[in-house]
Protein backbone atom coordinates (compact mmCIF):
# COMPACT_ATOMS: atom_id res chain seq x y z
CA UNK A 1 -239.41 -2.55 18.25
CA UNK A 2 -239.25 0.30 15.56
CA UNK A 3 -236.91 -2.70 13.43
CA UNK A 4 -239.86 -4.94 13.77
CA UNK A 5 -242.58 -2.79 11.85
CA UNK A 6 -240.89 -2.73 8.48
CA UNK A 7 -240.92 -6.27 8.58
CA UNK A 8 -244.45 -6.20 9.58
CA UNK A 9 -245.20 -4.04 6.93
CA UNK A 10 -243.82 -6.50 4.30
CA UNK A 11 -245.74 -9.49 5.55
CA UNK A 12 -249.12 -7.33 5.32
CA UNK A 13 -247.87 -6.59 1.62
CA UNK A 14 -246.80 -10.05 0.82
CA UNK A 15 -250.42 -11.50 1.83
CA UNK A 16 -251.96 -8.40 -0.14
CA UNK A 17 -250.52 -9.35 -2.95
CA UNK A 18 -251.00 -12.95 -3.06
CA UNK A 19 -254.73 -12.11 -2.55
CA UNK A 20 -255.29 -9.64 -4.99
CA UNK A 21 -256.36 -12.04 -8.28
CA UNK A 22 -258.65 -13.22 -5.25
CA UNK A 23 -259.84 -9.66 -4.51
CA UNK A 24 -260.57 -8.79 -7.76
CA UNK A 25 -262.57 -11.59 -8.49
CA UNK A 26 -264.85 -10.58 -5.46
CA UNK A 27 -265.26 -7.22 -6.71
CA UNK A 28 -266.03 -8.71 -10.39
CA UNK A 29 -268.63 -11.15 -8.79
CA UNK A 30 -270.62 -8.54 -7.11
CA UNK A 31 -270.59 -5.88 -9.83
CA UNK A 32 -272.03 -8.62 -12.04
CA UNK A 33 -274.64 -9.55 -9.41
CA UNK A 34 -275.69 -5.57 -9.61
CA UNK A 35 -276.45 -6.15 -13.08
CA UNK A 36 -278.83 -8.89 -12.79
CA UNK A 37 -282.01 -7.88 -13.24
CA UNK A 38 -285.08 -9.19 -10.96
CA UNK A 39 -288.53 -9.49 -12.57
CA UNK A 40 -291.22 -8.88 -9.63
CA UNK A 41 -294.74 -10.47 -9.97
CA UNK A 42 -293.40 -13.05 -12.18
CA UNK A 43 -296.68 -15.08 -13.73
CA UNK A 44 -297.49 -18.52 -13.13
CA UNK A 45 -296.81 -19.27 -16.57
CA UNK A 46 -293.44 -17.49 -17.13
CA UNK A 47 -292.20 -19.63 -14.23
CA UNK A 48 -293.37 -22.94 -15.78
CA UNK A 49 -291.73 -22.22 -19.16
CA UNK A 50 -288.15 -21.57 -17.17
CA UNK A 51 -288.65 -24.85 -15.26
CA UNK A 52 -289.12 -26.65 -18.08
CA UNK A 53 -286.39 -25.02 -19.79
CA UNK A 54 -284.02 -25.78 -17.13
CA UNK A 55 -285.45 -29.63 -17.03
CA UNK A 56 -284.60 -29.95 -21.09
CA UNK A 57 -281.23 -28.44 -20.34
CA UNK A 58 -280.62 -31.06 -17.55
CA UNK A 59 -281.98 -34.01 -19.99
CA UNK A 60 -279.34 -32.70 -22.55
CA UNK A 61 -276.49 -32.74 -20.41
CA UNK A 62 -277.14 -35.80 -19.42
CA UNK A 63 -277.29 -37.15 -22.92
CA UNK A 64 -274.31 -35.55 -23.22
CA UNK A 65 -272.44 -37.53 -20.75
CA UNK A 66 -273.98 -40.75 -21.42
CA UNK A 67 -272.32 -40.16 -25.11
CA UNK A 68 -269.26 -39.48 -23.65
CA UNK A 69 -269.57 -42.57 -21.84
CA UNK A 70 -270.27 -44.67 -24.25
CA UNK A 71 -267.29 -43.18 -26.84
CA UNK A 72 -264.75 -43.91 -24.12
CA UNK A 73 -265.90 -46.94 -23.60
CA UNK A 74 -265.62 -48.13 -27.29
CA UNK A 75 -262.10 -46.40 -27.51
């Protein structure tokens, strides 16, 4: 049984580090998410100016990829 642990022991390591890049990014993603801040009591108006911030951003990407679209088409 004693023979069996080493081997044990290796397999635990060998998983470790296949994971590690995996681990890492984990740890990366939730320091980041520390440093975002929250603003509380956000006003009605700030709100409106991100939505339609995020709408113009959607209408440009899909402008985007209607160019694209239309240039591989022609190619």
């Amino acid at each position: 049984m004693d023979d069996d642990i080493p081997e044990v022991v290796k397999k635990c390591l060998d998983i470790l580090d296949d994971n590690l890049d995996i681990i890492s990014n984990i740890e990366l993603d939730l320091d980041d998410e520390k440093n975002d801040d929250l603003i509380p009591d956000m006003s009605l108006h700030n709100l409106y100016d991100m939505t339609e911030d995020v709408a113009e951003s959607e209408k440009i990407k899909r402008a985007e990829s209607k160019l694209i679209g239309r240039q591989s088409e022609n190619s």
